[in-house]
N, C-alpha and C. Protein backbone atom coordinates (compact mmCIF):
# COMPACT_ATOMS: atom_id res chain seq x y z
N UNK A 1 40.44 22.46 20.70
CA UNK A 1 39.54 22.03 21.74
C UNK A 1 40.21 22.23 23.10
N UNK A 2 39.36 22.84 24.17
CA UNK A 2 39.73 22.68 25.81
C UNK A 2 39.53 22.08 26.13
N UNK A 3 40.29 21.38 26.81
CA UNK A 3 39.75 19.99 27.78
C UNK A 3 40.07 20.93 29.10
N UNK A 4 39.28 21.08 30.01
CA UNK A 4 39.01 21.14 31.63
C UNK A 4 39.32 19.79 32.65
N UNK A 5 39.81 19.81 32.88
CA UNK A 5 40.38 18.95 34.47
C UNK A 5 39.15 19.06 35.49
N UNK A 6 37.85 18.25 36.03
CA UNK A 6 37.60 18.37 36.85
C UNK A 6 38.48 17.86 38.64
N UNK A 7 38.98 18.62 38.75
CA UNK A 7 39.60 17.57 40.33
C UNK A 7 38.31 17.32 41.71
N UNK A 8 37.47 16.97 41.75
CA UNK A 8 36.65 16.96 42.46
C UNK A 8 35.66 15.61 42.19
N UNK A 9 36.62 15.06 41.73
CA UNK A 9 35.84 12.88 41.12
C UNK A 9 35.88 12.60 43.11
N UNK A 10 34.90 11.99 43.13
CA UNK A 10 34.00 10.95 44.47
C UNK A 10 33.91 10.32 44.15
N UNK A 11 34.38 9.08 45.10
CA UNK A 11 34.29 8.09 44.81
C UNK A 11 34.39 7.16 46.42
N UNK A 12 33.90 6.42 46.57
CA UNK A 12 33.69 5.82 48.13
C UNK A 12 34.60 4.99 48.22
N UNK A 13 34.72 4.82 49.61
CA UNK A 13 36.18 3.92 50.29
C UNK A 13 36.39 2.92 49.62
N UNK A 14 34.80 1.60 49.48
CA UNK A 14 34.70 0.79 48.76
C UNK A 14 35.11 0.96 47.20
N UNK A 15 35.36 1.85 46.72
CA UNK A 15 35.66 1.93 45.16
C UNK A 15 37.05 2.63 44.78
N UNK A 16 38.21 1.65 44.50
CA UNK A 16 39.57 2.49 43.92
C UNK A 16 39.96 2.62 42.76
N UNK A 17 40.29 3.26 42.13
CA UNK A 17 41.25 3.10 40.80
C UNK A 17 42.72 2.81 41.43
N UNK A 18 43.07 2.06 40.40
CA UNK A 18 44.38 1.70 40.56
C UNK A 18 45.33 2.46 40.27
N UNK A 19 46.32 3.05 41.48
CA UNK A 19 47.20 4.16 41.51
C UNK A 19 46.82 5.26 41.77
N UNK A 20 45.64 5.32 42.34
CA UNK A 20 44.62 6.38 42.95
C UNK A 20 44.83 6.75 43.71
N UNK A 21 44.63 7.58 44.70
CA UNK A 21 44.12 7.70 46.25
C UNK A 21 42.75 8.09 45.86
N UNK A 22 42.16 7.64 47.10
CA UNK A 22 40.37 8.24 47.00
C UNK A 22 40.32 9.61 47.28
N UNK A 23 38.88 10.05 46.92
CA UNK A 23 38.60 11.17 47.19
C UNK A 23 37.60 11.43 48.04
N UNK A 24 37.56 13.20 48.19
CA UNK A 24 36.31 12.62 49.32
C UNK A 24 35.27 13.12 49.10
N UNK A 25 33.78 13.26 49.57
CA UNK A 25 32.61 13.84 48.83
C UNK A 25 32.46 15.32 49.90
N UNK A 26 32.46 16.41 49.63
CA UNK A 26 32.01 18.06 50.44
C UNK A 26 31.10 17.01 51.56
N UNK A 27 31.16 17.88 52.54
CA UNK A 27 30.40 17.51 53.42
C UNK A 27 29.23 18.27 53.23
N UNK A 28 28.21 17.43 53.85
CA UNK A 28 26.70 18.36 53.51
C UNK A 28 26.69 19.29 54.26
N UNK A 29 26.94 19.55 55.52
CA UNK A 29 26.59 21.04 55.71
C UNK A 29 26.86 22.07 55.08
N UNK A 30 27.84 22.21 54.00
CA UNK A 30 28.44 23.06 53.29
C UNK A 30 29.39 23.86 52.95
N UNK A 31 29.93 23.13 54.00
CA UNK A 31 31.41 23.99 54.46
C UNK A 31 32.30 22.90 53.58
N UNK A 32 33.52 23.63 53.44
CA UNK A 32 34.40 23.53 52.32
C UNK A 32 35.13 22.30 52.39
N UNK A 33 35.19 21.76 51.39
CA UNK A 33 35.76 19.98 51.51
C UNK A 33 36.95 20.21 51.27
N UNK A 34 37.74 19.19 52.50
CA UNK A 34 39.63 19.21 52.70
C UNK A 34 40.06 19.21 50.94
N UNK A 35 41.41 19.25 50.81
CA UNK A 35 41.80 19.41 49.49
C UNK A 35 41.99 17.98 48.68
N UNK A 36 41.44 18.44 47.22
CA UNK A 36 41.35 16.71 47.09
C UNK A 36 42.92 16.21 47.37
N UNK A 37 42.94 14.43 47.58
CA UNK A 37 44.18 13.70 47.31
C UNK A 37 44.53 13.57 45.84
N UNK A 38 43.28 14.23 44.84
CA UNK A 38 44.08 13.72 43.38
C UNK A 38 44.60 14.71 43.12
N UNK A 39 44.83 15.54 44.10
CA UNK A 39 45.83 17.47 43.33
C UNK A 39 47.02 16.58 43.00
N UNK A 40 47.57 15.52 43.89
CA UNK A 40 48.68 15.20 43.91
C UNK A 40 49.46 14.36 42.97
N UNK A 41 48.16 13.39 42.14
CA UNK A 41 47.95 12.93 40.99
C UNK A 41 48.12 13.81 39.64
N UNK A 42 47.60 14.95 40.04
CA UNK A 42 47.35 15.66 38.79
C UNK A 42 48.70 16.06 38.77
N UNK A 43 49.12 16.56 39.75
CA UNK A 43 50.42 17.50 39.47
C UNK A 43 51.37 16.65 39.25
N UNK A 44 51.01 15.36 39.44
CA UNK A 44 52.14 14.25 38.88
C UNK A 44 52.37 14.23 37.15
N UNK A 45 50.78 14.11 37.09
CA UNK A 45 50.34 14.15 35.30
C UNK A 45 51.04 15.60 34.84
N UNK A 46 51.20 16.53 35.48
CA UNK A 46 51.70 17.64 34.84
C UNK A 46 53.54 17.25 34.30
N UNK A 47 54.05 17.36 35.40
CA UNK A 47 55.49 16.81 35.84
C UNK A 47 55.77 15.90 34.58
N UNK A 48 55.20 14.82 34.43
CA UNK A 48 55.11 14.13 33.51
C UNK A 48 55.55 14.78 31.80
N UNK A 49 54.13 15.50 32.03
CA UNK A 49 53.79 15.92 30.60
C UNK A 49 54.98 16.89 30.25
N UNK A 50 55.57 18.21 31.11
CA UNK A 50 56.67 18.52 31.17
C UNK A 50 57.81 17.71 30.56
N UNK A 51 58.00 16.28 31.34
CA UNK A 51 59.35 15.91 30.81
C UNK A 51 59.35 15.23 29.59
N UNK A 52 57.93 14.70 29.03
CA UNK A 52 57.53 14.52 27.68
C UNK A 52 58.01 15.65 26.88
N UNK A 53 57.65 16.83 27.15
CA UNK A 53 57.95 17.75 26.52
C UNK A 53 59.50 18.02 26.27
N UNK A 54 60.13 18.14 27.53
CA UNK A 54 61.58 18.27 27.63
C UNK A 54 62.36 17.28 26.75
N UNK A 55 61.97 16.15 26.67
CA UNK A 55 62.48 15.05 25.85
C UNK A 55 62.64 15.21 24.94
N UNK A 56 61.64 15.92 23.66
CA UNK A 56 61.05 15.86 22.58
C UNK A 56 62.77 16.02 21.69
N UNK A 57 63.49 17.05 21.97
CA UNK A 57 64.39 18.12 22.10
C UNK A 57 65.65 16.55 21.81
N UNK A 58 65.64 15.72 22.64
CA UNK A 58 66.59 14.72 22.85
C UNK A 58 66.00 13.37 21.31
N UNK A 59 64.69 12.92 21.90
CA UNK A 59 64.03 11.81 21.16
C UNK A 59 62.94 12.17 20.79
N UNK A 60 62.82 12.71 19.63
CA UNK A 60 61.20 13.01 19.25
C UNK A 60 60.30 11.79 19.37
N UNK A 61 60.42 10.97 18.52
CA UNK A 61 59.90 9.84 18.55
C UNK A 61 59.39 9.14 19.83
N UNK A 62 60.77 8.62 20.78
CA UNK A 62 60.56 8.31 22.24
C UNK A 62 59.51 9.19 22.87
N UNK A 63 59.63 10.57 22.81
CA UNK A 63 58.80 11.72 23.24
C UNK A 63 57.30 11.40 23.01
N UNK A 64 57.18 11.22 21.66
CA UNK A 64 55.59 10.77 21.50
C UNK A 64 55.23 9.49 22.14
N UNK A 65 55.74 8.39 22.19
CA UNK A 65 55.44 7.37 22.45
C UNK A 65 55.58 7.69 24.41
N UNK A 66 56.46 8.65 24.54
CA UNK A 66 55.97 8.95 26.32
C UNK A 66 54.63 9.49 26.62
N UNK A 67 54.62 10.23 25.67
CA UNK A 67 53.09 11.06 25.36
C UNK A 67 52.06 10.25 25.03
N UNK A 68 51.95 9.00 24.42
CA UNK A 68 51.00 8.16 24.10
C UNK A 68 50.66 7.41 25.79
N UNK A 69 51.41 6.75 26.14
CA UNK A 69 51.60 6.37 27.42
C UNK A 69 50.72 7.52 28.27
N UNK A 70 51.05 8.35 28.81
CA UNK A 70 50.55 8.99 29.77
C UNK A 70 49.15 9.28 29.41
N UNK A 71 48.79 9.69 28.06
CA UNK A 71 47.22 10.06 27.78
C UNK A 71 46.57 8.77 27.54
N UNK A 72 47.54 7.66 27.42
CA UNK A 72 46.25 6.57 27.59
C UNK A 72 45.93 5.90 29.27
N UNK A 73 47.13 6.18 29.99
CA UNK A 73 47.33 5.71 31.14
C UNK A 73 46.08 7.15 31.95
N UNK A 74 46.03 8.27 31.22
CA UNK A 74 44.89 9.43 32.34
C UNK A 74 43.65 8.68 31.93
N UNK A 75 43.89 8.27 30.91
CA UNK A 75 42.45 8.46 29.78
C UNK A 75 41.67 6.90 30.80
N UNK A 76 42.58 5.90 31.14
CA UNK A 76 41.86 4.73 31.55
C UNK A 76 41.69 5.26 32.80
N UNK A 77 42.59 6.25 33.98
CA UNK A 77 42.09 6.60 35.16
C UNK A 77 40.78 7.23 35.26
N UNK A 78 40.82 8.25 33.71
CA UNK A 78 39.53 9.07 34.34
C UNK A 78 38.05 8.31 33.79
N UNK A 79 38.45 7.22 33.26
CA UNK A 79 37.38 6.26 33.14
C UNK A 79 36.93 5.56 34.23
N UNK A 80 37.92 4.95 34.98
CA UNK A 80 37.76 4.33 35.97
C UNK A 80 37.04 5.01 37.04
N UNK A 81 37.48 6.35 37.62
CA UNK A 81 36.76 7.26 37.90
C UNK A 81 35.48 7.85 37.65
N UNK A 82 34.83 7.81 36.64
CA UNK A 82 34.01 8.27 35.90
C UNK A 82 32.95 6.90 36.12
N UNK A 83 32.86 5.75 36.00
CA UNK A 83 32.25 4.41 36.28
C UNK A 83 32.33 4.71 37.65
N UNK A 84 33.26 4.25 38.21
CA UNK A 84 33.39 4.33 40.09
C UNK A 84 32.07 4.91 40.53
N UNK A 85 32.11 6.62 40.02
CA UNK A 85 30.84 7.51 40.83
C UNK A 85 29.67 7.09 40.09
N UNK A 86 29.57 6.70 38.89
CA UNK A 86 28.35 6.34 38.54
C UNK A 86 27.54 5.25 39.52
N UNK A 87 28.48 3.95 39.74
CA UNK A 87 28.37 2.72 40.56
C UNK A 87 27.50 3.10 42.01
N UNK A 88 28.71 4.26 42.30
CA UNK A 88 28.50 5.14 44.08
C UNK A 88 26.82 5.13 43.77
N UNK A 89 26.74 6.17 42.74
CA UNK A 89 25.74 6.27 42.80
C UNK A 89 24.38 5.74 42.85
N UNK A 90 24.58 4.78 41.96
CA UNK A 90 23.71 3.63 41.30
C UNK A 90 23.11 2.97 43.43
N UNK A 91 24.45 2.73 43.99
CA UNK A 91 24.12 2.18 45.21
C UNK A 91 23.48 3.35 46.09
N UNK A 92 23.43 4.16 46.01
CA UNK A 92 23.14 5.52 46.52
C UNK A 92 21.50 5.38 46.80
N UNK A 93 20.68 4.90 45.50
CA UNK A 93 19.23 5.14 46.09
C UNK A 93 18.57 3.77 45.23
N UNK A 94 18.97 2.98 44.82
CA UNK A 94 18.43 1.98 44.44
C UNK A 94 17.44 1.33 45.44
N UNK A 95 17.80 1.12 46.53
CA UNK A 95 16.88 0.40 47.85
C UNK A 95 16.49 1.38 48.92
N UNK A 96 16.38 2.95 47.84
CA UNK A 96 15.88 3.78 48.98
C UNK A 96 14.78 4.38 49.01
N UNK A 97 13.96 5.10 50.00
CA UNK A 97 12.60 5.15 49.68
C UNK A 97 12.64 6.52 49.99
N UNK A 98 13.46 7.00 51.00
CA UNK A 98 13.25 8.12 51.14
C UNK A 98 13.45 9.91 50.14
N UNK A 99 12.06 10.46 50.24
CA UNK A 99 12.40 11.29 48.84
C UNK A 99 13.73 12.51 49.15
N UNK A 100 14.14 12.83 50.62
CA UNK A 100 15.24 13.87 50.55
C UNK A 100 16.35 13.21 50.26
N UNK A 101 16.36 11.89 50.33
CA UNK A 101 17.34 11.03 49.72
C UNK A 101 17.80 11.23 48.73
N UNK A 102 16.45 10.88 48.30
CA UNK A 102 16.85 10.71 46.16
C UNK A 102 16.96 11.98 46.04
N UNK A 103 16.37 13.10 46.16
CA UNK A 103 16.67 14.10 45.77
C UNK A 103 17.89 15.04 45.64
N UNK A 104 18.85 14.25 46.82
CA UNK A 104 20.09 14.81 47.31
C UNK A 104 20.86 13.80 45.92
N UNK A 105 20.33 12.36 45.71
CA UNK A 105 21.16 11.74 44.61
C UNK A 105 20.98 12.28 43.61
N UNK A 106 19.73 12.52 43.07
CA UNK A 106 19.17 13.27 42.34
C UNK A 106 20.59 14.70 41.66
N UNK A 107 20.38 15.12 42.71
CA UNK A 107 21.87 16.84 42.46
C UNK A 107 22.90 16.22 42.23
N UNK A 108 23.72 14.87 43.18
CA UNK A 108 24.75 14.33 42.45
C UNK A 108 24.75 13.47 41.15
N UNK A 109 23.46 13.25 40.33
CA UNK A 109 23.87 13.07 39.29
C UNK A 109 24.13 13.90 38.61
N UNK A 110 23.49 14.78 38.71
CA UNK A 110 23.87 16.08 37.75
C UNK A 110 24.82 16.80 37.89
N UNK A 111 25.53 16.95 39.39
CA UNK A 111 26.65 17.56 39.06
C UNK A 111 27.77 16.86 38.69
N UNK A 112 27.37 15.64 38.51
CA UNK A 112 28.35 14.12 38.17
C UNK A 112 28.37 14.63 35.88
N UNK A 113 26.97 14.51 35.80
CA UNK A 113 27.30 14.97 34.46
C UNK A 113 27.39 16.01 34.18
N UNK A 114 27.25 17.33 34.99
CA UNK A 114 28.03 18.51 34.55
C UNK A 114 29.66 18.66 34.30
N UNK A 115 30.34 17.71 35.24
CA UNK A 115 31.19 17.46 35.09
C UNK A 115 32.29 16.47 34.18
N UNK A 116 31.35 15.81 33.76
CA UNK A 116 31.56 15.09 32.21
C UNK A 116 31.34 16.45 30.91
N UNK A 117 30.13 17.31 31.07
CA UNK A 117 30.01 18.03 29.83
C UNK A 117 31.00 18.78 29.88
N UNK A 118 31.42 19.36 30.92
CA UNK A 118 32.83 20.09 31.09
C UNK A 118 33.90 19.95 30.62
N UNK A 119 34.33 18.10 30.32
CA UNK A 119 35.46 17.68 29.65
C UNK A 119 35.25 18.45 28.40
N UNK A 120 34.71 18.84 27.64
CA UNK A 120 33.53 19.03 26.48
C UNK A 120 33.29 20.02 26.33
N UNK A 121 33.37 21.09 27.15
CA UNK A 121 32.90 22.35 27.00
C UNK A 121 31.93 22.71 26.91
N UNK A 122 30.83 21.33 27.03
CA UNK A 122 29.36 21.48 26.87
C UNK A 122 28.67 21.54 28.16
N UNK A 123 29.21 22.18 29.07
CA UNK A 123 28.24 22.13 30.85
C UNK A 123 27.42 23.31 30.51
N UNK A 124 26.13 23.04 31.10
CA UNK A 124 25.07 24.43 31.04
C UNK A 124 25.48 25.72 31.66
């Protein structure tokens, strides 16, 4: 199985994961959104996974149990993440009337769950 990395999780000022930095949402005109703050996260998770690896060699055992650690420690971030934008969203058009509104929420849900089927390999 592939698992895909989306780096492009939104999530509003009001909403953090813990050990996060936020991210930020493209701006609507369309021009290209600054680079996320979680590159810096990720490439941490890499670094990581590396010295898991490097270990193995020294402490197999220890090695896995570093390896257990880190995929449960991504696994609760990208949950947290994953709820966060749902929430964003949820506040997004609940008390709103206007239809270019919803319609604009409308595209971020979907590219919210394209990006879940992606973990998955299942995006259209």
């Amino acid at each position: 199985m592939t698992v895909h990395v989306q780096r492009s999780a939104v999530i509003s000022d009001d909403y953090a994961v813990e050990g996060l930095p936020r991210a930020r949402e493209a701006p609507p005109d369309g021009t290209a959104a600054s680079p996320c703050p979680l590159d810096s996260y990720f490439d941490g998770i890499q670094e990581r996974w590396r010295d898991v690896q490097a270990f193995f060699m020294e402490d197999p055992r220890g090695a896995l149990e570093r390896a257990d650690t880190l995929l449960d420690e991504v696994t609760g971030s990208a949950c947290s993440l994953l709820f966060g934008t749902l929430a964003d969203l949820r506040d997004d058009w609940r008390d709103d009337k206007d239809t270019e509104r919803l319609r604009t929420t409308l595209c971020a849900y979907r590219d919210h769950l394209q990006q879940i089927l992606q973990l998955f390999d299942r995006a259209p």
